[in-house]
N, C-alpha and C. Protein backbone atom coordinates (compact mmCIF):
# COMPACT_ATOMS: atom_id res chain seq x y z
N UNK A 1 10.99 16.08 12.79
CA UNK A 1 11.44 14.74 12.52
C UNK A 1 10.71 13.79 13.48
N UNK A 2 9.73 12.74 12.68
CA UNK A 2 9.25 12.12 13.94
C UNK A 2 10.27 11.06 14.95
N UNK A 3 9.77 10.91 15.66
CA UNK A 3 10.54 10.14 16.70
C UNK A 3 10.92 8.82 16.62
N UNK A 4 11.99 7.65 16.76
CA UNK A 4 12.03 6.42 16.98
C UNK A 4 10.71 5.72 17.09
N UNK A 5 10.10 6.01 18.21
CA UNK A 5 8.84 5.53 18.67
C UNK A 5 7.22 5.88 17.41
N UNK A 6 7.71 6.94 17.26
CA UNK A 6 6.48 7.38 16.35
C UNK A 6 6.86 6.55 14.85
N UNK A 7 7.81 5.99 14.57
CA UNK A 7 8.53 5.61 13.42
C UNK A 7 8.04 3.87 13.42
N UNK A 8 8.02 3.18 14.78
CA UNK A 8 7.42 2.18 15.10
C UNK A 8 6.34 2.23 15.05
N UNK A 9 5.53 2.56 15.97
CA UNK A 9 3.93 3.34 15.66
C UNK A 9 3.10 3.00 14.33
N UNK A 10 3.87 3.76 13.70
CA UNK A 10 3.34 3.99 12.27
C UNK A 10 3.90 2.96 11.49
N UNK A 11 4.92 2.06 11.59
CA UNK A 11 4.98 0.77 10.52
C UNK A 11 3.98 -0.10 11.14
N UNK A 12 3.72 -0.04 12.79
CA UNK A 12 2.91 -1.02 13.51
C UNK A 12 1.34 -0.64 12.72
N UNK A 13 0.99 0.31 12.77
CA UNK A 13 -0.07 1.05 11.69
C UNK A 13 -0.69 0.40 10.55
N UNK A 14 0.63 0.66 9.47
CA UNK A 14 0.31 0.34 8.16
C UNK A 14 0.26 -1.20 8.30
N UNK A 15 1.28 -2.02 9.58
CA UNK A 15 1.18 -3.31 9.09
C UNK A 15 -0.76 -4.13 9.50
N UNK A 16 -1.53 -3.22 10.58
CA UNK A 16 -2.87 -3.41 10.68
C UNK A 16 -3.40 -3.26 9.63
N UNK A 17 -3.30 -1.99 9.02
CA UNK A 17 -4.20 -1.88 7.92
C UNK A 17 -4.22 -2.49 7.03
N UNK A 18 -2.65 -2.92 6.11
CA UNK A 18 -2.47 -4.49 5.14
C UNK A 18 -3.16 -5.57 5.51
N UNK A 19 -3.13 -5.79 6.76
CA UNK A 19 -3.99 -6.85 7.29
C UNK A 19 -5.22 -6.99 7.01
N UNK A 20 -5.75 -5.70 7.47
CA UNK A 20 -7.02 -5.64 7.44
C UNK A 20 -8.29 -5.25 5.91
N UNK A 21 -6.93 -4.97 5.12
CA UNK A 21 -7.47 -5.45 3.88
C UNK A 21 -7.23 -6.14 3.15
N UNK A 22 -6.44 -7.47 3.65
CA UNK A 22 -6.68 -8.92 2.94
C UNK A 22 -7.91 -9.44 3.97
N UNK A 23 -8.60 -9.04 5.74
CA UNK A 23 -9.61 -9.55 5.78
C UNK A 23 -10.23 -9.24 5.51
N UNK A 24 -10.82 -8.01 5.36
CA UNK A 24 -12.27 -6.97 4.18
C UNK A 24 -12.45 -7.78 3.30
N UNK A 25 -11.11 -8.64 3.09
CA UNK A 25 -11.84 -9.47 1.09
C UNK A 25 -12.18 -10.73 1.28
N UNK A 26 -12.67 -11.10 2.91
CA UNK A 26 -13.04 -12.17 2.51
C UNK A 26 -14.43 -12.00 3.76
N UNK A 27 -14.84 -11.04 3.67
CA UNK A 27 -16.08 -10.54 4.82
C UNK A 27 -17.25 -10.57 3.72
N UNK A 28 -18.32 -11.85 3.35
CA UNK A 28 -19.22 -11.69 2.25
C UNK A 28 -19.92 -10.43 1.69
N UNK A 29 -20.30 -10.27 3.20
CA UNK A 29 -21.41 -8.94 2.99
C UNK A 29 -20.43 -7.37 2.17
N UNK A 30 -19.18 -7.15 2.33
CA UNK A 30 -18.75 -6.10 2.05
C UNK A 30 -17.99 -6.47 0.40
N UNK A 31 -17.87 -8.14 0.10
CA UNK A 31 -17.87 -8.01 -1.11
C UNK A 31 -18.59 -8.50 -2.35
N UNK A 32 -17.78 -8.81 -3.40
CA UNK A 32 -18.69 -9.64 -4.39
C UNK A 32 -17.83 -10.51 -5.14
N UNK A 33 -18.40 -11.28 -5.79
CA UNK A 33 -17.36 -12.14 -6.74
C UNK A 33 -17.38 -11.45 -7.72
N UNK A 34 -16.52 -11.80 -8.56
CA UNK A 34 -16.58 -11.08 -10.22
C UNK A 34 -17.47 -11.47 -11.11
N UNK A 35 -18.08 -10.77 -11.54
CA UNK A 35 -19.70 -11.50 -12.62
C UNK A 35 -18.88 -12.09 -13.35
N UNK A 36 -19.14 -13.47 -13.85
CA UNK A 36 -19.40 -14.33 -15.24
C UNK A 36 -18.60 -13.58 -16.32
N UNK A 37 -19.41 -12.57 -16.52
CA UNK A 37 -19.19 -11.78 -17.66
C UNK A 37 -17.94 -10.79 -17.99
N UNK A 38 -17.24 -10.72 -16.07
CA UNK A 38 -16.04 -9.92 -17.03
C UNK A 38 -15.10 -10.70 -17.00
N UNK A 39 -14.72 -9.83 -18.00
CA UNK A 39 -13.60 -10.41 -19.01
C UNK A 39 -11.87 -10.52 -18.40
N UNK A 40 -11.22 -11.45 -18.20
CA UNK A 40 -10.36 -11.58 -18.04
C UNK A 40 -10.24 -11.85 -16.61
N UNK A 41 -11.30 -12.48 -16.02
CA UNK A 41 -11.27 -12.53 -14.65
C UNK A 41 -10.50 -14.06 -13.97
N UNK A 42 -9.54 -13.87 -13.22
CA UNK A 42 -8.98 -15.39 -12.34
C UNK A 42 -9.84 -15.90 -11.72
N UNK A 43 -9.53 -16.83 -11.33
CA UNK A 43 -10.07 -17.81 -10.08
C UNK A 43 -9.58 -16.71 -9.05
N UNK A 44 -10.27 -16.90 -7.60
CA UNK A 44 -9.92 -16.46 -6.61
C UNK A 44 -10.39 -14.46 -6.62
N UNK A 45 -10.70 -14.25 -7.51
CA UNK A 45 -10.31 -12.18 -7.67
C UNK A 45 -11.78 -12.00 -6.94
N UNK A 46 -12.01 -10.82 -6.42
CA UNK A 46 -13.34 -10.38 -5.69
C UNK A 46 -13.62 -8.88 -6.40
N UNK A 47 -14.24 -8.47 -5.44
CA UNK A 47 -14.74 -7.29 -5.65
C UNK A 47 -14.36 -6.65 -4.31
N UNK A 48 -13.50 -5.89 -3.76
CA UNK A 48 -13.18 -5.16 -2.36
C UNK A 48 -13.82 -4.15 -2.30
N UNK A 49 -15.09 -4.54 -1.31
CA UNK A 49 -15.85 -3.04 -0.99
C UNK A 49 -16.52 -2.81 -2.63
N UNK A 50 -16.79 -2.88 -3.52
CA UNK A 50 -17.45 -3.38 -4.43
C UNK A 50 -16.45 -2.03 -5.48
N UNK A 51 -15.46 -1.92 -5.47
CA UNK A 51 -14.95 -0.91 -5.71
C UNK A 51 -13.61 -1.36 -6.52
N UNK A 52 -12.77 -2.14 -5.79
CA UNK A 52 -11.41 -2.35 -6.14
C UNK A 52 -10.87 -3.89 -6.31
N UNK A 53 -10.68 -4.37 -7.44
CA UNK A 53 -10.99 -5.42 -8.19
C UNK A 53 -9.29 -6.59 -7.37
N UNK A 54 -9.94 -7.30 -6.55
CA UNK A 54 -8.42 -8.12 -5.74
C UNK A 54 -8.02 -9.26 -6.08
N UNK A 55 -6.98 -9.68 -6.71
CA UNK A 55 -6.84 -10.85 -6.76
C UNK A 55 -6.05 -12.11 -5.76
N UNK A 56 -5.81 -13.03 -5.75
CA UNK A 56 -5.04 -13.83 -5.15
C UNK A 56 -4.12 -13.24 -4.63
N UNK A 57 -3.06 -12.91 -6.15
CA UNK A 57 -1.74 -11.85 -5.64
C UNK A 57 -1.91 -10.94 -5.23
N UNK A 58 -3.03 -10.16 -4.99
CA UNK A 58 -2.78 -8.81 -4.20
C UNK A 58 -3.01 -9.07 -2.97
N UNK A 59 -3.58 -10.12 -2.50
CA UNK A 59 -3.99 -11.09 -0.89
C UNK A 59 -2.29 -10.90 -0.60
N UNK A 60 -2.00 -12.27 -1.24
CA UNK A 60 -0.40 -12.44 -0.88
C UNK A 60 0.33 -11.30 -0.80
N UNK A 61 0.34 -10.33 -1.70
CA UNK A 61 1.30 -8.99 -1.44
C UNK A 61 0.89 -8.19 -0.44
N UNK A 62 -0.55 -7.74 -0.73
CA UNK A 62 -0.81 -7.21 1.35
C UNK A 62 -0.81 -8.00 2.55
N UNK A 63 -0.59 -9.05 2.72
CA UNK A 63 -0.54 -10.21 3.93
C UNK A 63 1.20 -9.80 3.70
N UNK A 64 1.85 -10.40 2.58
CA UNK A 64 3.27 -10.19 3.17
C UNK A 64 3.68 -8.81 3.60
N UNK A 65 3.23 -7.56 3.02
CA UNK A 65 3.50 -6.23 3.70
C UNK A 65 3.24 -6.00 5.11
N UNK A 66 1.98 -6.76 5.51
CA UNK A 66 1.68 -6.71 6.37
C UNK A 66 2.42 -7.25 7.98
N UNK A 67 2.70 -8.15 7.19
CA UNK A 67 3.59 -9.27 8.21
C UNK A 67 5.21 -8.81 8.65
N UNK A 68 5.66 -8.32 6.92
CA UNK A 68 7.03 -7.64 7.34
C UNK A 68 6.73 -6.39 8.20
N UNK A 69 6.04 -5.22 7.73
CA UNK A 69 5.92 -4.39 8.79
C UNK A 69 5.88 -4.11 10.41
N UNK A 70 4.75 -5.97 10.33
CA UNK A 70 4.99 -5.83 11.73
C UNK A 70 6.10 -6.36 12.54
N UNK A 71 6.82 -7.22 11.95
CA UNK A 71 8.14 -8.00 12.56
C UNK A 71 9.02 -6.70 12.55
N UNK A 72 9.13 -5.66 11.58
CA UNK A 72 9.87 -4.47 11.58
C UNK A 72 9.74 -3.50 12.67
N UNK A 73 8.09 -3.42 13.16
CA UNK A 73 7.85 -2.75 14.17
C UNK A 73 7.64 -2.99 15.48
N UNK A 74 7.86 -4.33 15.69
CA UNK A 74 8.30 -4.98 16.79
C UNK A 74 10.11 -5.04 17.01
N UNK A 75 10.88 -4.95 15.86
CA UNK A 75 12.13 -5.38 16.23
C UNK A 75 12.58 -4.22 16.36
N UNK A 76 12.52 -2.90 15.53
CA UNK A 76 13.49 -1.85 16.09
C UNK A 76 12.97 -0.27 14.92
N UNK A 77 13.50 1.00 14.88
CA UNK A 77 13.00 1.78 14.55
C UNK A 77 14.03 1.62 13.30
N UNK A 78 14.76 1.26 13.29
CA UNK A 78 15.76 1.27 11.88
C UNK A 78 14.71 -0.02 11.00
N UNK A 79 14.44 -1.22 11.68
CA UNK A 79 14.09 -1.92 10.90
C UNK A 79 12.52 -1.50 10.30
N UNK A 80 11.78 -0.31 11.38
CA UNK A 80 11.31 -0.20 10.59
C UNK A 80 11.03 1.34 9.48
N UNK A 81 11.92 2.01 9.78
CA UNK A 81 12.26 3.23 8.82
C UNK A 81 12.36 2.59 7.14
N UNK A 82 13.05 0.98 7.50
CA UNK A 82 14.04 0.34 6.20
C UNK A 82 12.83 -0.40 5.47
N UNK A 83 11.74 -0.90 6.42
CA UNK A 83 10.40 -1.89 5.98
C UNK A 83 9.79 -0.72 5.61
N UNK A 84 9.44 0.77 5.85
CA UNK A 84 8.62 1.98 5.05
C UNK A 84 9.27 2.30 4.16
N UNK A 85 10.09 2.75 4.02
CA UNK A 85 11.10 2.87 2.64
C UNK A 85 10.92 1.41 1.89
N UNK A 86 11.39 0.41 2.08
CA UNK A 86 10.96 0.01 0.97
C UNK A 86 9.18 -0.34 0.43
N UNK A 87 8.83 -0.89 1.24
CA UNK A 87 6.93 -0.59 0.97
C UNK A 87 6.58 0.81 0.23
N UNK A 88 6.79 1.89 0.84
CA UNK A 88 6.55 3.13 0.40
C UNK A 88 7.38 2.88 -1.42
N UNK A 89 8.29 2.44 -1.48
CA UNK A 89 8.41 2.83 -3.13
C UNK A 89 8.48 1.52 -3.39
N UNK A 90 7.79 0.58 -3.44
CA UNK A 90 6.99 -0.79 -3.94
C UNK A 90 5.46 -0.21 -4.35
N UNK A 91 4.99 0.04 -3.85
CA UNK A 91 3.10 1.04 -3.75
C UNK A 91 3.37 2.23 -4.80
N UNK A 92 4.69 2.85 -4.52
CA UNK A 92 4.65 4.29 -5.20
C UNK A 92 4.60 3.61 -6.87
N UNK A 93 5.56 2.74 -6.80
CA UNK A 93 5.95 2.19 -8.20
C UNK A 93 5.09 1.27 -9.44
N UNK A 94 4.21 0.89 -8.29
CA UNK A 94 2.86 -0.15 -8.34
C UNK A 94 1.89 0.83 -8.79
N UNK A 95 1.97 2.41 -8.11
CA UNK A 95 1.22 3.20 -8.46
C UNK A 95 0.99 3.85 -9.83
N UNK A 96 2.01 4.03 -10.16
CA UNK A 96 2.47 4.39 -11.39
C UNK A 96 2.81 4.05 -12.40
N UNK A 97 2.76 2.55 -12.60
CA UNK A 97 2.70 1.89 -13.32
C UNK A 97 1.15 2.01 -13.87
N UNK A 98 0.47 1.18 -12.57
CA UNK A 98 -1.02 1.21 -13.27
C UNK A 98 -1.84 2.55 -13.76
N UNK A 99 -1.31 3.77 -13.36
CA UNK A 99 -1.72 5.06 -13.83
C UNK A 99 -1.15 5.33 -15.17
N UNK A 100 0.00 4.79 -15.87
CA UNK A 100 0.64 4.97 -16.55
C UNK A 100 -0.35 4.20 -17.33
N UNK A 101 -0.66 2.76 -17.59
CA UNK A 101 -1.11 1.68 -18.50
C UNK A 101 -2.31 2.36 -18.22
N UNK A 102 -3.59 3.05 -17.20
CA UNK A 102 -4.83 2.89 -17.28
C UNK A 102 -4.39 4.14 -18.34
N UNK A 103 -3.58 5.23 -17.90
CA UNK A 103 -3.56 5.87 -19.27
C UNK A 103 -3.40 5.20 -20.77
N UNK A 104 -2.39 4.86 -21.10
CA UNK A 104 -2.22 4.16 -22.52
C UNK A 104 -3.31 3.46 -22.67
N UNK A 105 -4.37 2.63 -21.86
CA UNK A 105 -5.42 2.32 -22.28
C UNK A 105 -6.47 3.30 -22.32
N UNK A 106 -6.67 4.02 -22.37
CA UNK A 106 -7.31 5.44 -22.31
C UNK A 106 -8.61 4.81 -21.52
N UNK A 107 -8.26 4.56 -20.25
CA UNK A 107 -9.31 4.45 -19.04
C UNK A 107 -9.79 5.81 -18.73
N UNK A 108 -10.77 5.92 -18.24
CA UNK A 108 -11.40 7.27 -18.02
C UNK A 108 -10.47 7.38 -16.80
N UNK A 109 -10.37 8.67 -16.75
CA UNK A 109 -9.07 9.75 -15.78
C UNK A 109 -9.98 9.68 -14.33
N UNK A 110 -11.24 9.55 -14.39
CA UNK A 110 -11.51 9.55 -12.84
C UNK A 110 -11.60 7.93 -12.37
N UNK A 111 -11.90 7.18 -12.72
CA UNK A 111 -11.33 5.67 -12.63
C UNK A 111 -10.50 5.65 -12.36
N UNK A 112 -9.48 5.62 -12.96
CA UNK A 112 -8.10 5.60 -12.76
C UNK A 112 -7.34 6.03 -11.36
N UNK A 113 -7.86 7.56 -11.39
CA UNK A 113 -6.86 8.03 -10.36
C UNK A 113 -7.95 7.43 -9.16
N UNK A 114 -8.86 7.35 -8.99
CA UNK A 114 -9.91 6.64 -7.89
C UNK A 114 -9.17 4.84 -7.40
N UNK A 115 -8.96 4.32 -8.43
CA UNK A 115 -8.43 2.82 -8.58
C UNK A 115 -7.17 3.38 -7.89
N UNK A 116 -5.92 4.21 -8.05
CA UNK A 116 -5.00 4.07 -7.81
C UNK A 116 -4.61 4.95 -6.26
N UNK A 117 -5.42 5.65 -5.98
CA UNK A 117 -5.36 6.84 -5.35
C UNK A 117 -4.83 5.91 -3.66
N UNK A 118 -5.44 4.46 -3.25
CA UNK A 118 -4.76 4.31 -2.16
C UNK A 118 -3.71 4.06 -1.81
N UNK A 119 -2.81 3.63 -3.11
CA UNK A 119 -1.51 3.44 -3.34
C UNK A 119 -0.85 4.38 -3.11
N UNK A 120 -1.50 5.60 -3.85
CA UNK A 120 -0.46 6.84 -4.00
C UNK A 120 -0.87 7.48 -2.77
N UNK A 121 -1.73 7.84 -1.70
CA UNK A 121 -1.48 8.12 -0.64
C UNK A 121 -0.98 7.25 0.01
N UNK A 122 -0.51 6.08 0.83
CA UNK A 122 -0.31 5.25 1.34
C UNK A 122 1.23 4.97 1.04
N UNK A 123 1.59 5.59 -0.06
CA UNK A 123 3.09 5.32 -0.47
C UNK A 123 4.19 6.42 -0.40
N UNK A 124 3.21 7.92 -0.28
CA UNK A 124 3.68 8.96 -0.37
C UNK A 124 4.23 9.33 1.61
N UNK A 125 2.90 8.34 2.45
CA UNK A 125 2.77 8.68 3.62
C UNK A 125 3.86 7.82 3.99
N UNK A 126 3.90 6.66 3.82
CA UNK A 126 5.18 5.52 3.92
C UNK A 126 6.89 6.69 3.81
N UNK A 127 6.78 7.03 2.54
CA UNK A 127 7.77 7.61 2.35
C UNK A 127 8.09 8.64 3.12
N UNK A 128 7.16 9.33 2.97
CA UNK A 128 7.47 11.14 3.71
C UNK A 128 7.98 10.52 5.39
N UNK A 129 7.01 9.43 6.29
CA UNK A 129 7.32 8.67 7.17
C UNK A 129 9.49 7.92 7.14
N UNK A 130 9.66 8.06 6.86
CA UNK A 130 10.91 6.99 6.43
C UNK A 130 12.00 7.71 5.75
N UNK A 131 11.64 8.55 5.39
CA UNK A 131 12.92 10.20 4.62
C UNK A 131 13.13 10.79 5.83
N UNK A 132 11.98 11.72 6.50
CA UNK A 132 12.12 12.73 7.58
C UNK A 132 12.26 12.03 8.71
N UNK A 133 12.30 11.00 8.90
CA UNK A 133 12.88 10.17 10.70
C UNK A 133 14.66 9.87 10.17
N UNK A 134 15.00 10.03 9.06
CA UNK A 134 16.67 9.46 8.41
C UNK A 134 17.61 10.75 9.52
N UNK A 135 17.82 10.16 10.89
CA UNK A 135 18.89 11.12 11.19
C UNK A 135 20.21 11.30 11.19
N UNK A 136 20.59 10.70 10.05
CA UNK A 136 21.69 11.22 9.83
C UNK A 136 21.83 11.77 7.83
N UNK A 137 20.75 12.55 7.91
CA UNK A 137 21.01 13.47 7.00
C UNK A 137 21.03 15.13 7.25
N UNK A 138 21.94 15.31 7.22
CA UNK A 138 22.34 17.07 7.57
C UNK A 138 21.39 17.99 6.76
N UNK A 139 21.00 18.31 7.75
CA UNK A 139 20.04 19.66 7.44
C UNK A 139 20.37 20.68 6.27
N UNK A 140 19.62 21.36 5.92
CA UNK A 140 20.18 22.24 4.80
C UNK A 140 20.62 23.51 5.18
N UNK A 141 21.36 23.94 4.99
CA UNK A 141 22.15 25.24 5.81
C UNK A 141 22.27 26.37 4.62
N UNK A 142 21.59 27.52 4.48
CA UNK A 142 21.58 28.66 3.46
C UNK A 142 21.96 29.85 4.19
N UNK A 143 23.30 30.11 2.52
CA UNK A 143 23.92 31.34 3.44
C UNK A 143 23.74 32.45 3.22
């Protein structure tokens, strides 16, 4: 079971890394704008790392993850067990959604799980983080 401290740690963690990929999307050299040509593109959307297609709202949703995490991991290990649990199944849910639709759109299967894959690690690690620090759930006892 990790520790109070290791429980801080690691929301202090994830809340760098949210950070640090709403600044990646605005570092020229590491991205691109969206060509002209595709289709259905907003104002504001890039190219992250020339890989993972960002828009406005996904700025705003990793800046705010980012921000709660860290006020969570500055204020206490409950607040932030409660800020990974919920992040962790916000990402998980986010995850699976878009795996679900790139399916029904019959997106090619390695796209897909490539597009979605930082969610679903990142949500699974959130979680597994935020279940196994819960101490007050009684162990399993087999007789």
């Amino acid at each position: 079971m990790p520790s109070d401290r290791t429980i801080r740690w690691s929301a202090f963690g994830f809340a760098v890394l949210f950070g640090l990929v709403v600044v990646l999307g605005y570092i020229p050299g590491l991205n691109a704008p969206i060509h002209q040509h595709h289709a259905g593109a907003d104002p504001g959307e890039h190219m992250l790392l020339g890989q993972y297609t960002i828009s406005l709202l996904d700025d705003v949703t990793h800046g705010l993850t980012a921000l709660l995490l860290l006020a969570a991991a500055a204020h206490s290990a409950r607040a932030s067990r409660l800020a990974l649990t919920i992040f962790g199944w916000y990402y998980a849910v986010d995850a699976a959604i878009f795996l679900i639709t790139g399916f029904l759109q019959r997106a090619p299967l390695g796209s897909n799980l490539t597009l979605n894959l930082p969610h679903v690690i990142l949500s699974s690690v959130m979680l597994t983080l935020a279940y196994r620090a819960r101490a007050n759930v009684p162990s399993v006892v087999q007789a």
